[in-house]
C-alpha atoms as a PDB file:
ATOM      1  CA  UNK A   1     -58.312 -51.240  33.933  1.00  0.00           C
ATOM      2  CA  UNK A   2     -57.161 -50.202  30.904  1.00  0.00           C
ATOM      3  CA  UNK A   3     -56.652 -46.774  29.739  1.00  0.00           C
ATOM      4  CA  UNK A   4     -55.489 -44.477  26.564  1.00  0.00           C
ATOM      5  CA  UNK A   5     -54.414 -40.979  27.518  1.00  0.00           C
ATOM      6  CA  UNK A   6     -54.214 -39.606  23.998  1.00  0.00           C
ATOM      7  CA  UNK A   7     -53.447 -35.575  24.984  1.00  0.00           C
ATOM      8  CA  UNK A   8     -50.472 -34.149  26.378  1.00  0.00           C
ATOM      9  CA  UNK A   9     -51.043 -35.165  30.026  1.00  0.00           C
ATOM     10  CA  UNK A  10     -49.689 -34.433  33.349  1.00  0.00           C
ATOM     11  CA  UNK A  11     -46.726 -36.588  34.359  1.00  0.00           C
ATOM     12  CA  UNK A  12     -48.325 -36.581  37.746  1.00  0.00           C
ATOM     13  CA  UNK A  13     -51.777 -37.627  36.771  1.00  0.00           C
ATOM     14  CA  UNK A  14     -50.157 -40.485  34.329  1.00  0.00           C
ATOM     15  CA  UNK A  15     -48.680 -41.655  37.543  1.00  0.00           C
ATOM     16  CA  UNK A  16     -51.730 -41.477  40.144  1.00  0.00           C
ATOM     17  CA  UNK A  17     -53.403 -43.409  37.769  1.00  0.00           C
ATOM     18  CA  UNK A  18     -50.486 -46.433  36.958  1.00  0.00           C
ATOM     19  CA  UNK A  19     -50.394 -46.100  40.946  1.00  0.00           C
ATOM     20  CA  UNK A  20     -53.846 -46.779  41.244  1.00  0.00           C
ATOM     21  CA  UNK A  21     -53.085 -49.656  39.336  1.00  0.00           C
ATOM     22  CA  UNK A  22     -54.402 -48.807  35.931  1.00  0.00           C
ATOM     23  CA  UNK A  23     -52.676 -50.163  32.580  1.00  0.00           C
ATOM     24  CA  UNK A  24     -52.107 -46.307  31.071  1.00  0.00           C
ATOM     25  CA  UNK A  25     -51.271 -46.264  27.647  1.00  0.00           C
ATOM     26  CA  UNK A  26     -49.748 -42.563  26.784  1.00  0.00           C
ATOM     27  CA  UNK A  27     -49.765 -41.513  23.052  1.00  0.00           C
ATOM     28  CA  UNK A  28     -50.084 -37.625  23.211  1.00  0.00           C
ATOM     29  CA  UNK A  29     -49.530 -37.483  19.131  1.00  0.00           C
ATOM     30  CA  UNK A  30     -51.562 -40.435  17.718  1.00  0.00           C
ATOM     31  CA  UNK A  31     -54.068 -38.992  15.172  1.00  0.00           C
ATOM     32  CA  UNK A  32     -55.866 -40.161  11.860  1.00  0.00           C
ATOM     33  CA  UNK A  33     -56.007 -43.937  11.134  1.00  0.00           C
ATOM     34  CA  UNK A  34     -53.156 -44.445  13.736  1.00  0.00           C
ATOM     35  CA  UNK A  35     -55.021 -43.515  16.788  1.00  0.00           C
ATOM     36  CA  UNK A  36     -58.328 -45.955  14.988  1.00  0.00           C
ATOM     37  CA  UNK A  37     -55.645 -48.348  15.159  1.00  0.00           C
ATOM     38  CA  UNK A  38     -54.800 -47.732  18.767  1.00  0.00           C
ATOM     39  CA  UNK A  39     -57.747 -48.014  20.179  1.00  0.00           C
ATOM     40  CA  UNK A  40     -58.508 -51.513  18.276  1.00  0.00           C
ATOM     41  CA  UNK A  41     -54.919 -52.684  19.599  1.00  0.00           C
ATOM     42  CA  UNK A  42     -55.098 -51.905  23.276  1.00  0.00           C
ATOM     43  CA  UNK A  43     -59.098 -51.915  23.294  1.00  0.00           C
ATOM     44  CA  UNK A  44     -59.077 -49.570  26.641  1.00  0.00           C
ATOM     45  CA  UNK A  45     -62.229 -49.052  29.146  1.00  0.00           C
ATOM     46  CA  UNK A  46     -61.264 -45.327  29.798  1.00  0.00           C
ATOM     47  CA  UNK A  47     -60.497 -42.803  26.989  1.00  0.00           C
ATOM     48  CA  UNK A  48     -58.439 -39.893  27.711  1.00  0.00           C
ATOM     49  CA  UNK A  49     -58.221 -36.792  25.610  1.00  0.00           C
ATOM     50  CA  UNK A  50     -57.889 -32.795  25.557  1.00  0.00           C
ATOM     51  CA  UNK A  51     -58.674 -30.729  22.351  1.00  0.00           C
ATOM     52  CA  UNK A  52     -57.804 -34.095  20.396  1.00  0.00           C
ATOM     53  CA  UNK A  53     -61.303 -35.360  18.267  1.00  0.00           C
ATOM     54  CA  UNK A  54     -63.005 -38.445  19.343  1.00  0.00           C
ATOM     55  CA  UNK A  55     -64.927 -39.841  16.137  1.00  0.00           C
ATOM     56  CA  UNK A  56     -67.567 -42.615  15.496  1.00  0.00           C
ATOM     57  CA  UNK A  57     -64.654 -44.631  13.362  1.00  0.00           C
ATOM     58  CA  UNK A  58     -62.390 -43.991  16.664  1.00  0.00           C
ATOM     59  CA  UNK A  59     -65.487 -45.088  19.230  1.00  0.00           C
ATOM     60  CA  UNK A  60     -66.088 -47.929  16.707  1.00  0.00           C
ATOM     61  CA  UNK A  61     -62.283 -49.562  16.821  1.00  0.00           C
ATOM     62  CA  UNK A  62     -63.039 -50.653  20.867  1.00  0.00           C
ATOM     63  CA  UNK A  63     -65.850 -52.940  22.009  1.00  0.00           C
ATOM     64  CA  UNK A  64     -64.596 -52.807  25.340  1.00  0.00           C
ATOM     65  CA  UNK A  65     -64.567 -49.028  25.615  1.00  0.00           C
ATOM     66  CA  UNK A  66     -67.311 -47.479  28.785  1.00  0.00           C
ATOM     67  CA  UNK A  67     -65.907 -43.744  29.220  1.00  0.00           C
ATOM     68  CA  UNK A  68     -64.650 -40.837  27.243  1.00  0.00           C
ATOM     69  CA  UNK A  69     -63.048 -38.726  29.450  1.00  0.00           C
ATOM     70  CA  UNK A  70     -62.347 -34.878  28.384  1.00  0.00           C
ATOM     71  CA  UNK A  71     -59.550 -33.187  30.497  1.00  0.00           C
ATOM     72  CA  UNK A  72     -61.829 -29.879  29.972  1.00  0.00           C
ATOM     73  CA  UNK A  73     -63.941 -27.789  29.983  1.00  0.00           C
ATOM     74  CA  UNK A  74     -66.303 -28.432  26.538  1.00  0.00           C
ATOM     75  CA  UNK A  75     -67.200 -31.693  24.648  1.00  0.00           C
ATOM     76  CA  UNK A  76     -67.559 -30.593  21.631  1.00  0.00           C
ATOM     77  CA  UNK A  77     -64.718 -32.650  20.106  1.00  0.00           C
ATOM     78  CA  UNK A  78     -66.375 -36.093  20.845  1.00  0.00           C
ATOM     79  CA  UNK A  79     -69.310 -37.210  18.917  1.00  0.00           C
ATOM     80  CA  UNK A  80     -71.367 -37.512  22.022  1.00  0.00           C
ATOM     81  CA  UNK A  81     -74.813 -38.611  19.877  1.00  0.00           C
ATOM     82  CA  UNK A  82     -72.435 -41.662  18.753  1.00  0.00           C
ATOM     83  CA  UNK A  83     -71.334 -42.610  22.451  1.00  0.00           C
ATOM     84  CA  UNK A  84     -74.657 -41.893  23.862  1.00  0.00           C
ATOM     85  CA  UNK A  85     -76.070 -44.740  21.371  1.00  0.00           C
ATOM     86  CA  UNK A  86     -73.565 -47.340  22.060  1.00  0.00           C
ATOM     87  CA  UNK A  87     -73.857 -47.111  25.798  1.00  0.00           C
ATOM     88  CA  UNK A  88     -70.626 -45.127  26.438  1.00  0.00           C
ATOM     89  CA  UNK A  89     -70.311 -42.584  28.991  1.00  0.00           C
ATOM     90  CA  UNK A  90     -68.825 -38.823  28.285  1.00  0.00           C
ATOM     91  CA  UNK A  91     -67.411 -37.031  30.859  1.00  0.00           C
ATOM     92  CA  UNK A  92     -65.589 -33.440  31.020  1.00  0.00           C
ATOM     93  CA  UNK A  93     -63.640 -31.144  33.769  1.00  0.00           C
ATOM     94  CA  UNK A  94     -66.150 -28.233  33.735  1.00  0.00           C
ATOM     95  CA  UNK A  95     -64.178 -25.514  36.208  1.00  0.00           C
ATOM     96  CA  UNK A  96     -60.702 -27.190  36.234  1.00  0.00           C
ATOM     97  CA  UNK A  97     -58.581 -24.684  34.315  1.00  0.00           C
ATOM     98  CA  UNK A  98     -60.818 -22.054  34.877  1.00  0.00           C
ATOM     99  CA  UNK A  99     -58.100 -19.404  36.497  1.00  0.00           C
ATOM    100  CA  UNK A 100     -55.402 -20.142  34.950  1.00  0.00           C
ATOM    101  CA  UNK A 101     -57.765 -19.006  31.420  1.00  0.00           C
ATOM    102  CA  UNK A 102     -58.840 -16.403  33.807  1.00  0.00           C
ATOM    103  CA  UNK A 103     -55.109 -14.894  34.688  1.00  0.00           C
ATOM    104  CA  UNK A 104     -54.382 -15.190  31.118  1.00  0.00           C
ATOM    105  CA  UNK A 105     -57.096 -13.615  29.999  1.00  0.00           C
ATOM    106  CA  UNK A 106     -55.819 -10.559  32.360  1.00  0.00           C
ATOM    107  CA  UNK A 107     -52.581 -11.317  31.066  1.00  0.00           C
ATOM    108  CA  UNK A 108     -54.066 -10.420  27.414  1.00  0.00           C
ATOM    109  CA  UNK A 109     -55.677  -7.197  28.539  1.00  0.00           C
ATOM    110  CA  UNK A 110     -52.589  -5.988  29.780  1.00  0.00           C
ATOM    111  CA  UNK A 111     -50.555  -6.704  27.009  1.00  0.00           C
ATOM    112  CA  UNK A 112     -52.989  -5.308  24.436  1.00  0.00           C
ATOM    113  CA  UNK A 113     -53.374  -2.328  26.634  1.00  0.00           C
ATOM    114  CA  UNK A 114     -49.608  -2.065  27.201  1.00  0.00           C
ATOM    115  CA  UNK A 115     -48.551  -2.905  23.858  1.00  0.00           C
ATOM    116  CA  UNK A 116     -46.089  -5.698  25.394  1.00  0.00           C
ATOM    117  CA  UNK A 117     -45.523  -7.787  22.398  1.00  0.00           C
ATOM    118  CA  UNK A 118     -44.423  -5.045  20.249  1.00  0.00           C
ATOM    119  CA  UNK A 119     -42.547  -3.313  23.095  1.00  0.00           C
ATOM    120  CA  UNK A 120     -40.868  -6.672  23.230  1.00  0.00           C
ATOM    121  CA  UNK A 121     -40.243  -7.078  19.747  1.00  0.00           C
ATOM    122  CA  UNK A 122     -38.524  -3.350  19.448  1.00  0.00           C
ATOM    123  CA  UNK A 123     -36.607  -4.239  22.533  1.00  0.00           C
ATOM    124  CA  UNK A 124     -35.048  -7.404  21.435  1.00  0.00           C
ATOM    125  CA  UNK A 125     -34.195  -5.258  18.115  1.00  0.00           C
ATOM    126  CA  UNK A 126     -32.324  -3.096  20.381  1.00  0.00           C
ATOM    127  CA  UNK A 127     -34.765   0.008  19.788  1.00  0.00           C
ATOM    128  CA  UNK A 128     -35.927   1.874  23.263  1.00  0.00           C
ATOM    129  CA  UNK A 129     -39.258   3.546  22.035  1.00  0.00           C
ATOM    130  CA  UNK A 130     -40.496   4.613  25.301  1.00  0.00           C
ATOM    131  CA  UNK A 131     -42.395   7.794  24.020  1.00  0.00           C
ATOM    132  CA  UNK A 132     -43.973   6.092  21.551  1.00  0.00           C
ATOM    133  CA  UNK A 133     -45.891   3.608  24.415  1.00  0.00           C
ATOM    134  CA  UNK A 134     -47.138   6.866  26.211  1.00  0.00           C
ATOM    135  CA  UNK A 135     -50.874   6.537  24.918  1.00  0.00           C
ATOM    136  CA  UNK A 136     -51.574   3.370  26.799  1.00  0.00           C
ATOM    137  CA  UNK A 137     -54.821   3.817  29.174  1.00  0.00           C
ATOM    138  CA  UNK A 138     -54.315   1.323  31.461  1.00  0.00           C
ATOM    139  CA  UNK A 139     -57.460  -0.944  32.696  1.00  0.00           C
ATOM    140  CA  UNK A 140     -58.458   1.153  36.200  1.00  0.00           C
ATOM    141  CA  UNK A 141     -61.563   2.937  35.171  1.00  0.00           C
ATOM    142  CA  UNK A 142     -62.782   0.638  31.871  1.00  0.00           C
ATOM    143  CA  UNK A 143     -65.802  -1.346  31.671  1.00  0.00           C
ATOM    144  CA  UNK A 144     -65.510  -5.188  30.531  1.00  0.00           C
ATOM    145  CA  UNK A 145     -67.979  -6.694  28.756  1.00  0.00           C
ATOM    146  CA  UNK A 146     -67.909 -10.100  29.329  1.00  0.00           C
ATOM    147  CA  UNK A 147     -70.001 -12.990  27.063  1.00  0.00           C
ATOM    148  CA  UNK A 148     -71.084 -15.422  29.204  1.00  0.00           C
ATOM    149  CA  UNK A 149     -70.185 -15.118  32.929  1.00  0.00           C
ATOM    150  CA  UNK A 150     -69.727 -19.241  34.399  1.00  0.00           C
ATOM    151  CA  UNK A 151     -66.923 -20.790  35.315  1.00  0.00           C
ATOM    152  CA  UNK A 152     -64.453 -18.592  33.660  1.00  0.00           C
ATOM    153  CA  UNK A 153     -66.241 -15.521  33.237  1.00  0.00           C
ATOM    154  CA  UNK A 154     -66.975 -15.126  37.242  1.00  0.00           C
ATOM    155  CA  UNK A 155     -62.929 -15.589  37.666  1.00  0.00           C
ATOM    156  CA  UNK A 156     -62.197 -13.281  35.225  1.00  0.00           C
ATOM    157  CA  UNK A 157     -65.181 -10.608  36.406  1.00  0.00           C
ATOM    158  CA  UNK A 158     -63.509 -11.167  39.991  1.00  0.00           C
ATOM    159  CA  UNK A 159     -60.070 -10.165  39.067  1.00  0.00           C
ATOM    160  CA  UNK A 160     -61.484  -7.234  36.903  1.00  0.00           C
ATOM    161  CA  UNK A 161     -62.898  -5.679  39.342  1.00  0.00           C
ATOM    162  CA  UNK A 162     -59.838  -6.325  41.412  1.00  0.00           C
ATOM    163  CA  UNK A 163     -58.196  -4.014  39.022  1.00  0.00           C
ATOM    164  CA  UNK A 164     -61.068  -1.125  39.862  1.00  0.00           C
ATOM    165  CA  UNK A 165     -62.970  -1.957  36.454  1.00  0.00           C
ATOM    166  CA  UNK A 166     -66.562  -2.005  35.779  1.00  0.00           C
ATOM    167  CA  UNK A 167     -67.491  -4.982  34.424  1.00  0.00           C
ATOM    168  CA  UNK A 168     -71.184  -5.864  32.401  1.00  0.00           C
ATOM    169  CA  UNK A 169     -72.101  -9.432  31.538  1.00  0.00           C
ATOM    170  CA  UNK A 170     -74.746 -10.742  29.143  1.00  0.00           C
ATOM    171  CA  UNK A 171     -75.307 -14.780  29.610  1.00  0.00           C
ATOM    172  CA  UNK A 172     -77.536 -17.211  28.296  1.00  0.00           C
ATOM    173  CA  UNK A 173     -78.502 -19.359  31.543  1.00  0.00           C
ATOM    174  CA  UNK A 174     -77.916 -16.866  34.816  1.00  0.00           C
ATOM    175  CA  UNK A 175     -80.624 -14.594  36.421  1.00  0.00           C
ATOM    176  CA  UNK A 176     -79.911 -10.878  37.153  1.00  0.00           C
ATOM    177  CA  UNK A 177     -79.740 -11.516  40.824  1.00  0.00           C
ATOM    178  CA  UNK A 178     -76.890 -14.355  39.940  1.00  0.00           C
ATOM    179  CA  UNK A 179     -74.924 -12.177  37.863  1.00  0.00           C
ATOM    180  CA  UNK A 180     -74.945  -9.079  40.360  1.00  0.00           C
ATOM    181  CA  UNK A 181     -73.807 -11.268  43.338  1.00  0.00           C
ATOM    182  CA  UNK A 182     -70.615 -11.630  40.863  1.00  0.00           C
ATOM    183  CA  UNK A 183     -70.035  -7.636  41.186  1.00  0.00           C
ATOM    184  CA  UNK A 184     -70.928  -7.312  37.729  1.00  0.00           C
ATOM    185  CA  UNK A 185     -74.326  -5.880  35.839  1.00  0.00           C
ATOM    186  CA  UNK A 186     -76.192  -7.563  33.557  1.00  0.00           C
ATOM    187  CA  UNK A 187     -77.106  -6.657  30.867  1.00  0.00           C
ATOM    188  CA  UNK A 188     -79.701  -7.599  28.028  1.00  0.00           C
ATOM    189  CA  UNK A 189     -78.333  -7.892  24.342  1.00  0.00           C
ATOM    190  CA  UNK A 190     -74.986  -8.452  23.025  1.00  0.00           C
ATOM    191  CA  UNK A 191     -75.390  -5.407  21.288  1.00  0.00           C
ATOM    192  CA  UNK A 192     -75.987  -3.193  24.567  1.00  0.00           C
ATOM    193  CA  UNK A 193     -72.498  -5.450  25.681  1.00  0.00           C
ATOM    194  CA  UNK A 194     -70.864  -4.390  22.819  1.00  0.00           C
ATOM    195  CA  UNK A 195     -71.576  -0.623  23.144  1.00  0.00           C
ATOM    196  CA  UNK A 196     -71.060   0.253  26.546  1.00  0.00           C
ATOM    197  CA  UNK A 197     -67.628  -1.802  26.936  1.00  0.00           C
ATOM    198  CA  UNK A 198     -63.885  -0.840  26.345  1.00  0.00           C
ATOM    199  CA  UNK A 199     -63.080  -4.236  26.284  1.00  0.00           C
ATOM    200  CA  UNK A 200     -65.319  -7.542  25.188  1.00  0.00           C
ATOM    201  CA  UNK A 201     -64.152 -11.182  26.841  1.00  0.00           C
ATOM    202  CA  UNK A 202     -65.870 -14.165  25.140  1.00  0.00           C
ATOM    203  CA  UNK A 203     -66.181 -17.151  27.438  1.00  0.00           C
ATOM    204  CA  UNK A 204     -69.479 -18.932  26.004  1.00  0.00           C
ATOM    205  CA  UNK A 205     -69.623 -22.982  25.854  1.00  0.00           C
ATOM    206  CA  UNK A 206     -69.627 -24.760  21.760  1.00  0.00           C
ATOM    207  CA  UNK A 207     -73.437 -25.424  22.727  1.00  0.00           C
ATOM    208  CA  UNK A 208     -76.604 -25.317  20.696  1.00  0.00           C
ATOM    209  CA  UNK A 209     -78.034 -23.180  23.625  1.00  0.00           C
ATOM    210  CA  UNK A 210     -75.329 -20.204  22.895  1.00  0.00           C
ATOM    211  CA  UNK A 211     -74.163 -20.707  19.714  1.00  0.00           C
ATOM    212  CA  UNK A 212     -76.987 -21.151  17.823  1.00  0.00           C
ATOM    213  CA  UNK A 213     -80.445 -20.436  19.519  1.00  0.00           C
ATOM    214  CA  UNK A 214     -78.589 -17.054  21.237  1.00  0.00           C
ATOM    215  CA  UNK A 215     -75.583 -15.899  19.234  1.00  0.00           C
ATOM    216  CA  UNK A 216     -77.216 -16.312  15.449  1.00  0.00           C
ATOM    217  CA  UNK A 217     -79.970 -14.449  17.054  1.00  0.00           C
ATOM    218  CA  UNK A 218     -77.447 -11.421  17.554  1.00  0.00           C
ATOM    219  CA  UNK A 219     -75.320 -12.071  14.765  1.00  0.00           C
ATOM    220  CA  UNK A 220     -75.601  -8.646  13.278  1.00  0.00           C
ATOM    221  CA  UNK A 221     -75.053  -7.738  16.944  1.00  0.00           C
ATOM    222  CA  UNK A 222     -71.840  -9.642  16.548  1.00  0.00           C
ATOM    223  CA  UNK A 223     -70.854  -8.374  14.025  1.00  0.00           C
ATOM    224  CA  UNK A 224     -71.304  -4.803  15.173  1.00  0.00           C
ATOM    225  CA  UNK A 225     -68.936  -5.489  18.037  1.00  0.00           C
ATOM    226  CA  UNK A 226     -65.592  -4.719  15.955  1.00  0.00           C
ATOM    227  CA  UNK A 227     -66.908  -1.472  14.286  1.00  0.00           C
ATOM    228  CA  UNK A 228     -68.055  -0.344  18.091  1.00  0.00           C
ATOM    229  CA  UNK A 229     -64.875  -0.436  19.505  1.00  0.00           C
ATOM    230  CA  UNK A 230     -62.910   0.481  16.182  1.00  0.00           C
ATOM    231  CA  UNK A 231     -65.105   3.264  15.998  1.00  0.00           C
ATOM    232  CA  UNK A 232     -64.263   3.921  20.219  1.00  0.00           C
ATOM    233  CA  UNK A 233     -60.600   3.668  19.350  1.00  0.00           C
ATOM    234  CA  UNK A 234     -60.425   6.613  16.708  1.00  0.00           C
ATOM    235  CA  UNK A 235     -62.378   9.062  18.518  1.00  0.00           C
ATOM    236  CA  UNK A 236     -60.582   8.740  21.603  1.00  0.00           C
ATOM    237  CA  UNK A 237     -57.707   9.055  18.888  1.00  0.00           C
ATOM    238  CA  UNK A 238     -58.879  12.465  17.679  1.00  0.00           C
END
């Protein structure tokens, strides 16, 4: 069978696959009319992609093509509508890389907390400002809010609380009993989210469900979030 990977791709996957024995056509940087072109040359079964878009002039270029494959967690770069009427199957990875965006999400906290980048940055400059990183808080104690609790959100709640946090979760599809079996509480607007946490993860899915039937419904909600914990940052400032 024949197959475009057209992401950056595993070495090891590239070669389960050719040992499977799979034609696998790797172009990790083929975009515009080049990658149209591509897909009319080699005319695959299998489409392979990551964050790379998948359009109806792309779909088009291949009769032969069954499955669009995304090495992910979302879809929202492939026009599914198009696929779905031509017969052609979309697939994604829902869970796959969910904690390694977990541990970096951590990784963020920390270093936005700890002031690492610019600790870094002064270091490599050959400044020692150690004084100057004495107001850091630290995360033991601090409630996370965290937008939408699935895949990722449950890793990241579970290493939150590993760190002796509190952590409140507002999401779209997951009961109360759900959520609380997690460690975390649920709450009921973003706006309660956004002012009863020290720190606000986003981990929603690109669809209609959350971002337009939920999150425009709490825009102003949204909105409210960076003023909430602006406004959190000065007094504890003063």
């Amino acid at each position: 069978m024949k197959i475009i990977v057209a992401d950056a791709f595993s070495p090891n996957g590239l070669e389960e696959m050719k040992a499977m024995g799979h034609q696998v056509t790797y172009e990790p940087k083929v975009v515009g009319d080049d990658f149209v072109k591509l897909m009319g040359d080699i005319k695959p079964v299998v489409l392979i992609v990551r964050s790379k878009k998948v359009t109806k002039e792309v779909i088009d270029a291949d009769p032969k093509l069954e499955m669009v494959i995304r090495a992910g967690a979302g879809f929202d770069t492939i026009d599914v509508a198009h696929c779905s009427r031509k017969g052609i199957y979309v697939c994604n990875c829902p869970g796959k890389n969910s904690i390694a965006v977990a541990e970096l999400t951590m990784g963020l906290m920390t270093a936005i907390d700890r002031r690492i980048p610019e600790g870094d940055k002064l270091l490599k400059e050959g400044k020692w400002a150690k004084a100057s990183f004495a107001d850091c808080i630290g995360l033991k104690g601090r409630t996370i809010g965290l937008l939408g609790i699935g895949n990722v959100g449950k890793e990241v709640a579970k290493r939150c609380l590993a760190f002796d946090m509190k952590v409140l979760a507002w999401d779209v599809f997951l009961t109360k009993e759900t959520i609380e079996s997690m460690g975390a509480t649920k709450v009921e607007t973003v706006e309660e989210l956004a002012k009863e946490s020290d720190i606000l993860s986003i981990h929603v899915p690109a669809v209609k469900a959350v971002s337009y039937t939920h999150l425009r419904a709490h825009e102003t909600s949204l909105h409210l979030v960076c003023r909430l914990l602006l406004e959190k940052k000065k007094k504890k400032k003063k």
